[in-house]
Protein backbone atom coordinates (compact mmCIF):
# COMPACT_ATOMS: atom_id res chain seq x y z
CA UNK A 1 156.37 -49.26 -193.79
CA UNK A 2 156.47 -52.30 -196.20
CA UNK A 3 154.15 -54.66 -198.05
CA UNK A 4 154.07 -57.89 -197.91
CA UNK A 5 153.50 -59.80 -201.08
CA UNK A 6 153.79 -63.21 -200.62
CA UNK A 7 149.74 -64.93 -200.67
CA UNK A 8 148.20 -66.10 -197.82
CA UNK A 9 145.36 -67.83 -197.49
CA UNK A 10 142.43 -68.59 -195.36
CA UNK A 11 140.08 -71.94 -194.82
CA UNK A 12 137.40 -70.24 -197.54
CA UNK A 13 141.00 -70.08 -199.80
CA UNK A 14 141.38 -74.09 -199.89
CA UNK A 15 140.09 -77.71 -200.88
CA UNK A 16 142.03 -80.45 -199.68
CA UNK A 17 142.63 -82.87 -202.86
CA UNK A 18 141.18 -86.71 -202.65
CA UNK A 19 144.01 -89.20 -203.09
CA UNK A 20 144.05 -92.89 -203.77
CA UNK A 21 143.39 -94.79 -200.14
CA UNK A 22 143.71 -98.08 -199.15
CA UNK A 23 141.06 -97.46 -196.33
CA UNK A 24 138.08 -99.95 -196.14
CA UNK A 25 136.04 -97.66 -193.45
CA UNK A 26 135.88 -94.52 -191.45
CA UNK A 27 136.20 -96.77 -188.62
CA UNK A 28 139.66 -97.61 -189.45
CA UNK A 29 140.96 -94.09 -189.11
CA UNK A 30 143.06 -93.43 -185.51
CA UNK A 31 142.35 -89.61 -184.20
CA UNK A 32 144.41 -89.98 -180.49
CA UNK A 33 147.64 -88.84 -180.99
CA UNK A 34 150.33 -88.97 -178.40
CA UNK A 35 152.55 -85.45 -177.46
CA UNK A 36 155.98 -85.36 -175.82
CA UNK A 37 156.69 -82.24 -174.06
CA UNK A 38 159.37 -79.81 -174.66
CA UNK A 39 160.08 -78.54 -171.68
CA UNK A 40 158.99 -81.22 -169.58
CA UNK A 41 159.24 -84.53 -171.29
CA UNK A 42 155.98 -85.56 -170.13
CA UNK A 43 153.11 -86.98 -172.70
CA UNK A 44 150.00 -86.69 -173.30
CA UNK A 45 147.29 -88.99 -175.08
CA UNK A 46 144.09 -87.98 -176.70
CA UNK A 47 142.06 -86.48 -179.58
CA UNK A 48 143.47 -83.31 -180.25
CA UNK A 49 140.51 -80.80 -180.12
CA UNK A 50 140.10 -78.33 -177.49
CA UNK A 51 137.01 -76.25 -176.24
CA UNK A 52 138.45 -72.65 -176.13
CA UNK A 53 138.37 -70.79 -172.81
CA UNK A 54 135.66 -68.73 -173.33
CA UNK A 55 132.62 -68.83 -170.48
CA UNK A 56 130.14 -70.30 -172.34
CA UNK A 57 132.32 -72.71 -174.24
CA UNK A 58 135.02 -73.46 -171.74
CA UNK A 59 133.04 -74.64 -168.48
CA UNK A 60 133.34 -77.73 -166.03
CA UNK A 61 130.51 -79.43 -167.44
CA UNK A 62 132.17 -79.17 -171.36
CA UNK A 63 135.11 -80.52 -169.56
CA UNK A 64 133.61 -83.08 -168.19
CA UNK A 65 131.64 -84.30 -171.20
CA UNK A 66 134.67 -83.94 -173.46
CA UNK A 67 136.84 -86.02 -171.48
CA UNK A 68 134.64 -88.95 -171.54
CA UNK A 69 135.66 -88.62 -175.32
CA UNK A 70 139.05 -88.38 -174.81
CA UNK A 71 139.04 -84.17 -176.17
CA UNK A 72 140.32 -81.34 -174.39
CA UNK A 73 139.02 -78.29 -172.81
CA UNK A 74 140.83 -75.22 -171.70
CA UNK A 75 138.32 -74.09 -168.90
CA UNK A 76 137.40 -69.74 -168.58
CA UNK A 77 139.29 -68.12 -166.05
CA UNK A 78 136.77 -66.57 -164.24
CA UNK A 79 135.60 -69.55 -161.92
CA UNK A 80 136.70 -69.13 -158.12
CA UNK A 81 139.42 -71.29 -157.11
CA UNK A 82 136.92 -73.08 -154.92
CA UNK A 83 134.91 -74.43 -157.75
CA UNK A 84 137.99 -76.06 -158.94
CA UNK A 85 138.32 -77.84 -155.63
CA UNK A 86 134.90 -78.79 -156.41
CA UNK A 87 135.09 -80.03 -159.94
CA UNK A 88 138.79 -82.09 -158.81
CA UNK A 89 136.83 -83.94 -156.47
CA UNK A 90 134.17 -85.47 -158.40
CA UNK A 91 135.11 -88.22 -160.80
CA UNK A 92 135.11 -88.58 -163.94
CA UNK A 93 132.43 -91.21 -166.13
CA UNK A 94 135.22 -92.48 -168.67
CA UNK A 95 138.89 -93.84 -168.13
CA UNK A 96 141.08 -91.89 -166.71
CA UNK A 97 141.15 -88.30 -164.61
CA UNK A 98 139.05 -85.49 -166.40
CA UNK A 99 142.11 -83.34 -164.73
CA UNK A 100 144.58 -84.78 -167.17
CA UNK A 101 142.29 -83.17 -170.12
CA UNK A 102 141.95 -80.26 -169.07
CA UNK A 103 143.93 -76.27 -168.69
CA UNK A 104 143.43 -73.69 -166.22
CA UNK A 105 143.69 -70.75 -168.09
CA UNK A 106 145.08 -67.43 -166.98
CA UNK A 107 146.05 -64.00 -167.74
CA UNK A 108 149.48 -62.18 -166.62
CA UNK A 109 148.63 -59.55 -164.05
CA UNK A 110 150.04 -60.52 -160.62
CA UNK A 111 146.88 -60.77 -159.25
CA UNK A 112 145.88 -63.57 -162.63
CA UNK A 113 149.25 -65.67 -161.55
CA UNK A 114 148.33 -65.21 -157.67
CA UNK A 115 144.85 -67.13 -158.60
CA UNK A 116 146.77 -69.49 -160.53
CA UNK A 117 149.18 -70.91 -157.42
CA UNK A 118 145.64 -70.84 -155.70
CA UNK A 119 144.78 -73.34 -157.87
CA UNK A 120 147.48 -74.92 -158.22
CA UNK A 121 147.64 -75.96 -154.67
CA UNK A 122 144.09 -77.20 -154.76
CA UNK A 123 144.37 -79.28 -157.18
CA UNK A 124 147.94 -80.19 -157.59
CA UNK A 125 147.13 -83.01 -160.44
CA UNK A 126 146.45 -80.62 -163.10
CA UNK A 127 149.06 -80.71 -166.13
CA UNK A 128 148.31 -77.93 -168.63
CA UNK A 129 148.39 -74.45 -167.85
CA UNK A 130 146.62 -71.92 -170.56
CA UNK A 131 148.33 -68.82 -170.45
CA UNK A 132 146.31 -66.67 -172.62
CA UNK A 133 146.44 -62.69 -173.83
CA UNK A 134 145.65 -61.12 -176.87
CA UNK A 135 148.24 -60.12 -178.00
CA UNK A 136 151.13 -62.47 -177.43
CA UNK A 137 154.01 -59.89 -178.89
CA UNK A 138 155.01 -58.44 -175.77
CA UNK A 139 158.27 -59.24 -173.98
CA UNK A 140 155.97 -58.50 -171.11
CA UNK A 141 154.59 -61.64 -172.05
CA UNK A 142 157.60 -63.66 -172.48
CA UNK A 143 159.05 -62.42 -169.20
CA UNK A 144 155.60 -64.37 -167.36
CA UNK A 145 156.10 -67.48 -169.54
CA UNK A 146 159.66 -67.63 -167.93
CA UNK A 147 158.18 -66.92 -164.31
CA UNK A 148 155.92 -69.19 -164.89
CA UNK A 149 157.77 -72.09 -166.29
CA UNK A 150 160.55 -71.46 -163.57
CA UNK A 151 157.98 -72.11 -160.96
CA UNK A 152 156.22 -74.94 -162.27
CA UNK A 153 158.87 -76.59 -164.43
CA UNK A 154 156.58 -79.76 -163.86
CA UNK A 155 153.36 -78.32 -165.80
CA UNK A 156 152.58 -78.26 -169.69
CA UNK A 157 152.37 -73.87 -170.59
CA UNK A 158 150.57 -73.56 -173.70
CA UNK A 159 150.34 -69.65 -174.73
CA UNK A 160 149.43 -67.42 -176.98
CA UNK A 161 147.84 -66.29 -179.20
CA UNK A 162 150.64 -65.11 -182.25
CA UNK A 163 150.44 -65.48 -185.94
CA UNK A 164 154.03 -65.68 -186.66
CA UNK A 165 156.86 -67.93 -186.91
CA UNK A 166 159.36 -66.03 -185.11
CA UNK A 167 157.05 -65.36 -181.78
CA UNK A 168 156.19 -68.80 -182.36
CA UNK A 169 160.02 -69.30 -181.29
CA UNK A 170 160.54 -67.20 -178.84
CA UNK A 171 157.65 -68.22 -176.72
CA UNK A 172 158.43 -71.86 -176.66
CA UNK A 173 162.28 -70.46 -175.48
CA UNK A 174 160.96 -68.46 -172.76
CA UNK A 175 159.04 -71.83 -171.39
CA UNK A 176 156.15 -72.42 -173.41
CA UNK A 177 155.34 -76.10 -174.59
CA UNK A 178 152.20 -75.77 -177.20
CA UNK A 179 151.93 -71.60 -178.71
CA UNK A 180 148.32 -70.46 -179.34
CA UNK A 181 147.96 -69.33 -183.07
CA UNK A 182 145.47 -66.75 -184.26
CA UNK A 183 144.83 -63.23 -184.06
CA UNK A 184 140.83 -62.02 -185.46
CA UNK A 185 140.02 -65.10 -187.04
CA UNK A 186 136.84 -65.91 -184.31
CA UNK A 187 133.86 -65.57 -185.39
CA UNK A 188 133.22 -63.31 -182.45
CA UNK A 189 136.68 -61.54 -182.59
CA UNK A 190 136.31 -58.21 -183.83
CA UNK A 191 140.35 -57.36 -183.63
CA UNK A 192 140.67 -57.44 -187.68
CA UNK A 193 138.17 -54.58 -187.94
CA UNK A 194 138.75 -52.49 -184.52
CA UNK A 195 143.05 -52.58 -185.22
CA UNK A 196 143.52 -53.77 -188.65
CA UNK A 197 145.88 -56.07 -187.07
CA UNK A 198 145.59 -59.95 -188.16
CA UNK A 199 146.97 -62.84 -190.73
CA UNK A 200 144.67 -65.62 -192.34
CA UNK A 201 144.67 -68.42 -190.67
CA UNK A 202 145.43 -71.41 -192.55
CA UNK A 203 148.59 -69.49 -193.85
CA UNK A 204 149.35 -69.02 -189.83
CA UNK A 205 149.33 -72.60 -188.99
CA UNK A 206 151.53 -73.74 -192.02
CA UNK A 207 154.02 -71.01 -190.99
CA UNK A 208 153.96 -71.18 -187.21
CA UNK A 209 153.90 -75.01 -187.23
CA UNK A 210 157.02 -75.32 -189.77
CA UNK A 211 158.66 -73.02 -186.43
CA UNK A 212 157.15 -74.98 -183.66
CA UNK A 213 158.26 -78.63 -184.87
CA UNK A 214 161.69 -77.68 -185.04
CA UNK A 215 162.24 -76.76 -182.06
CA UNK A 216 160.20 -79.59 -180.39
CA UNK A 217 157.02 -77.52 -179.83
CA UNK A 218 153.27 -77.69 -180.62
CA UNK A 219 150.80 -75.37 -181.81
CA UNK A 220 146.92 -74.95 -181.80
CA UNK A 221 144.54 -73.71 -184.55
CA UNK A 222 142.34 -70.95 -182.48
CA UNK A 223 139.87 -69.27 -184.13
CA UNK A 224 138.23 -69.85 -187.76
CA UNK A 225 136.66 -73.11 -187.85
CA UNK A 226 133.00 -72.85 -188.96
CA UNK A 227 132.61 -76.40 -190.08
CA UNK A 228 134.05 -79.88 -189.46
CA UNK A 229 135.71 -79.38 -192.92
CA UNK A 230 137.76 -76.21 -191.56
CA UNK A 231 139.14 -78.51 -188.49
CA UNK A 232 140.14 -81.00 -190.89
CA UNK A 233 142.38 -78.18 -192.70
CA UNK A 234 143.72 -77.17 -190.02
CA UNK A 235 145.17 -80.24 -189.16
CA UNK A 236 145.94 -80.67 -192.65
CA UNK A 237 147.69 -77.44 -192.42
CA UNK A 238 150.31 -78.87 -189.47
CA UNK A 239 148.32 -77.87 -186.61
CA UNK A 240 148.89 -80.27 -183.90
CA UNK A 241 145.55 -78.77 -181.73
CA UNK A 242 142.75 -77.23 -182.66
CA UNK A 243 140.64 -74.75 -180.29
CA UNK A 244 136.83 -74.55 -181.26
CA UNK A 245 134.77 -71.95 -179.96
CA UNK A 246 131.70 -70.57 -181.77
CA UNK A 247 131.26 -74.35 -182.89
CA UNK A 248 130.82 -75.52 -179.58
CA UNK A 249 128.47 -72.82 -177.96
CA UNK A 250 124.98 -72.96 -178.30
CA UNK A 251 125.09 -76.35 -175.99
CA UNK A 252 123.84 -77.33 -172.40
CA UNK A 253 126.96 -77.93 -170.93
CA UNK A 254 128.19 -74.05 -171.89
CA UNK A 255 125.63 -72.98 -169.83
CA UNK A 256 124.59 -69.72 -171.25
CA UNK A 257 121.25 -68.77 -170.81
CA UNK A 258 118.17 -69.83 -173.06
CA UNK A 259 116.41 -67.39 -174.83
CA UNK A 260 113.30 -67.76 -176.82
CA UNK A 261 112.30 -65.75 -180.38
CA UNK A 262 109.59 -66.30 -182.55
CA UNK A 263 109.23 -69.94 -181.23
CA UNK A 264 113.09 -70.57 -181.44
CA UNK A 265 115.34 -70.98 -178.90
CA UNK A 266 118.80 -69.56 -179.37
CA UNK A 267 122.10 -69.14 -176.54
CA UNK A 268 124.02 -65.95 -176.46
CA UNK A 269 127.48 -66.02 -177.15
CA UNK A 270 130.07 -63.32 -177.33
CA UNK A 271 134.33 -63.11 -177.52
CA UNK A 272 135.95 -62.46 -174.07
CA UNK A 273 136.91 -58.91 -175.14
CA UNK A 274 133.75 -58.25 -175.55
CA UNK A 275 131.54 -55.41 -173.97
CA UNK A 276 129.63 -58.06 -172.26
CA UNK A 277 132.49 -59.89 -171.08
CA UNK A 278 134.04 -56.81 -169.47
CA UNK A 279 131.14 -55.50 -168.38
CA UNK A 280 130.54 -58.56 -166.58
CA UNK A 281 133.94 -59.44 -165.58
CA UNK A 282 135.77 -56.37 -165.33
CA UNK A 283 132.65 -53.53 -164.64
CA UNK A 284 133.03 -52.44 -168.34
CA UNK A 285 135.19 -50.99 -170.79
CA UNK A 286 138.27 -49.18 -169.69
CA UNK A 287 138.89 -45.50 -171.03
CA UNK A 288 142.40 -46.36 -172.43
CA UNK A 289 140.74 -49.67 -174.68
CA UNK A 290 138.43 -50.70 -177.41
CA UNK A 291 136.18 -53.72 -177.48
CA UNK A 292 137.20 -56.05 -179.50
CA UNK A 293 134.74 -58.49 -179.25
CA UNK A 294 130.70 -58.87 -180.44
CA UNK A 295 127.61 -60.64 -179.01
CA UNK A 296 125.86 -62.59 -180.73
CA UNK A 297 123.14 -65.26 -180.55
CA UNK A 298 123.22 -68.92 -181.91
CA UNK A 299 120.28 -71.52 -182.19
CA UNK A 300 120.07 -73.69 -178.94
CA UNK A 301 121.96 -76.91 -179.69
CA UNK A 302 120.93 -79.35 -176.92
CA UNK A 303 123.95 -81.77 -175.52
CA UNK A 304 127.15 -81.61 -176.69
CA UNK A 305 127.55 -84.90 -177.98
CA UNK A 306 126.12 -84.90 -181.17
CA UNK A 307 127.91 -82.21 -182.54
CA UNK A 308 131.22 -84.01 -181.27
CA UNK A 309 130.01 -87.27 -183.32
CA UNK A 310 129.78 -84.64 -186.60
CA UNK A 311 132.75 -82.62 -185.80
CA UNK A 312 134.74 -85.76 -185.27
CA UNK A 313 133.15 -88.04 -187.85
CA UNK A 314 133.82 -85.37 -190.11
CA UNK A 315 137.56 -85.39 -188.96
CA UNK A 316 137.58 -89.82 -189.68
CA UNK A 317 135.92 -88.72 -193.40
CA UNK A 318 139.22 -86.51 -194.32
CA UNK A 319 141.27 -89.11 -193.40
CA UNK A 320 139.32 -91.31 -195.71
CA UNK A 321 140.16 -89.06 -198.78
CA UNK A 322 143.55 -88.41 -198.34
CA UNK A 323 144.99 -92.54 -196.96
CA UNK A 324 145.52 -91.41 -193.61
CA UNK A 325 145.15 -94.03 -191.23
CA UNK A 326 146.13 -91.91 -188.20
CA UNK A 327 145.57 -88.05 -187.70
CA UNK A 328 148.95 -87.35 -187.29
CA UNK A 329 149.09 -88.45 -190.93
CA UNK A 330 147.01 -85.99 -192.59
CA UNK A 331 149.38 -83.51 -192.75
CA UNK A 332 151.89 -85.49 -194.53
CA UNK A 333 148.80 -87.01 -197.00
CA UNK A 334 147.32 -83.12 -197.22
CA UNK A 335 147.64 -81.23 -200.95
CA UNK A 336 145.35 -78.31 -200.84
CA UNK A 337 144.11 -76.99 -203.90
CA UNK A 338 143.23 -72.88 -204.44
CA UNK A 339 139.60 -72.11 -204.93
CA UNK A 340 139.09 -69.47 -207.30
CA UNK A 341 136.80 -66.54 -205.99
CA UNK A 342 133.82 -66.61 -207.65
CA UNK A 343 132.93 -63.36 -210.16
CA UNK A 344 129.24 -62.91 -210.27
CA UNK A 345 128.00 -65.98 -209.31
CA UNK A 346 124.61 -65.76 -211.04
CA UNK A 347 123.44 -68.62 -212.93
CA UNK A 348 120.68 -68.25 -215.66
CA UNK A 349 118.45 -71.14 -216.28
């Protein structure tokens, strides 16, 4: 056993401090931001926020409404490989394919990767794969990265989800291209309190994306954002991605079901190792496991859109403060500043 001393922090933790800007408008700020692969050398051009692969976040129709936008989704696993057939074949509103903004996520059980080739062949223009666990720290793990990436050295892997540095590493050498960072910090993730296992997230990205950038590699933020202020650290912290989840449910296009309460209408939402996600997916909790996952319900949000012009408007205000022109300068414009925790805050008149 040891202790580790050294702070980390969280989003609550930090401010990010105003500096002088030569910026007339919001409008003048550039979100896109172009990637070059590691593995593959191919790129890819767009704003840099993904829907997170959870079903009532990560569907076709977020996909499809993102992409008009020019953001990402990384679409649930659970849909049968004829409705991607389906969703390839109808196109897209805005410029471009919708296929070239989107992931087909899996898991790593022969019969997840089977699925995937299933896929695959249908719809042979997709780029990203999403090869997600829980727990990224097995060589298990690693090992189907490799398989993976040996099969399809054509496709973009991003994987996860780790917290530190050196997994970071060793997943982008055993084929990965972008590495999935975060372990509990979902506001439906229960792992912190069912395992005790975790690492705040803002300390995460800085770490994981000082070992990702050099060796050529990418990271996303997933899990922690409550507000567009918490995406804008993130990228502030180095994260090239970020992966949203309990900020985009609650909309039409997640498709959850509508439920009314005292003349409000809410959405339920819940993490995929959840008792309702296994219980629907899986026919319930295995003996050997834990959920680690809650349900919960958030107020009906109507489209999708508006909460994109916030989130993303939000994003263009950051910018502002700090003199970054571009998103991929915020980083390099970013101090954060510690906020003190507040000791009985109680105010008298």
């Amino acid at each position: 056993m040891r202790i580790e001393a050294d702070l980390k922090l969280g989003f609550k933790d930090v401010l990010i401090r105003p500096k002088r800007s030569t910026l007339g408008s919001r409008a003048q700020v550039r979100l896109e931001r172009t990637f070059k692969f590691r593995h593959t050398g191919r790129t890819w051009t767009g704003i840099p926020v993904i829907a997170a692969n959870m079903d009532t976040v990560g569907t076709f129709e977020m996909a499809a409404a993102l992409s008009e936008r020019g953001l990402f989704t990384a679409v649930h696993k659970h849909y049968p490989v004829e409705s991607w057939s389906a969703f390839a074949t109808v196109p897209p509103n805005g410029a471009g394919h919708r296929l070239t903004n989107v992931a087909v996520s899996t898991g790593i059980l022969d019969s997840d990767l089977a699925k995937l080739e299933r896929i695959l062949e249908r719809c042979p223009e997709l780029l990203f794969i999403c090869m997600d666990v829980a727990n990224g720290y097995s060589e298990y793990f690693a090992e189907q990265i490799g398989k993976v990436r040996a099969r399809h050295p054509d496709k973009i892997i991003m994987a996860g989800n780790v917290v530190t540095g050196e997994m970071v590493e060793q997943l982008l050498l055993s084929g990965a291209d972008i590495v999935k960072v975060g372990i509990g910090p979902g506001s439906v993730c229960t792992t912190r309190v069912k395992t005790g296992v975790g690492y705040p997230q803002l300390s995460a990205i800085i770490e994981c994306a000082d070992a990702a950038h050099g060796l050529s590699g990418q990271i996303v933020s997933d899990g922690g954002c409550t507000c567009a202020g918490d995406v804008a650290k993130a990228f502030g912290a180095g994260a090239d991605f970020v992966m949203l989840g309990g900020m985009l449910a609650g909309h039409d296009e997640g498709g959850g079901e509508i439920l009314e309460r005292d003349g409000q209408r809410f959405v339920e939402f819940y993490g995929m190792s959840s008792r309702a996600a296994m219980e629907k997916y899986s026919g319930g909790v295995a003996e050997y496991r834990a959920s680690e996952g809650k349900t919960v319900t958030v107020p009906y949000r109507g489209p999708v859109a508006e909460t994109i012009k916030d989130i993303l408007g939000g994003l263009r205000s950051a910018c502002t403060y700090v003199g970054a022109s571009q998103l991929k300068e915020l980083t390099k414009r970013t101090t954060f500043v510690r906020v003190a925790e507040q000791q009985n805050p109680i105010f008298e008149a």
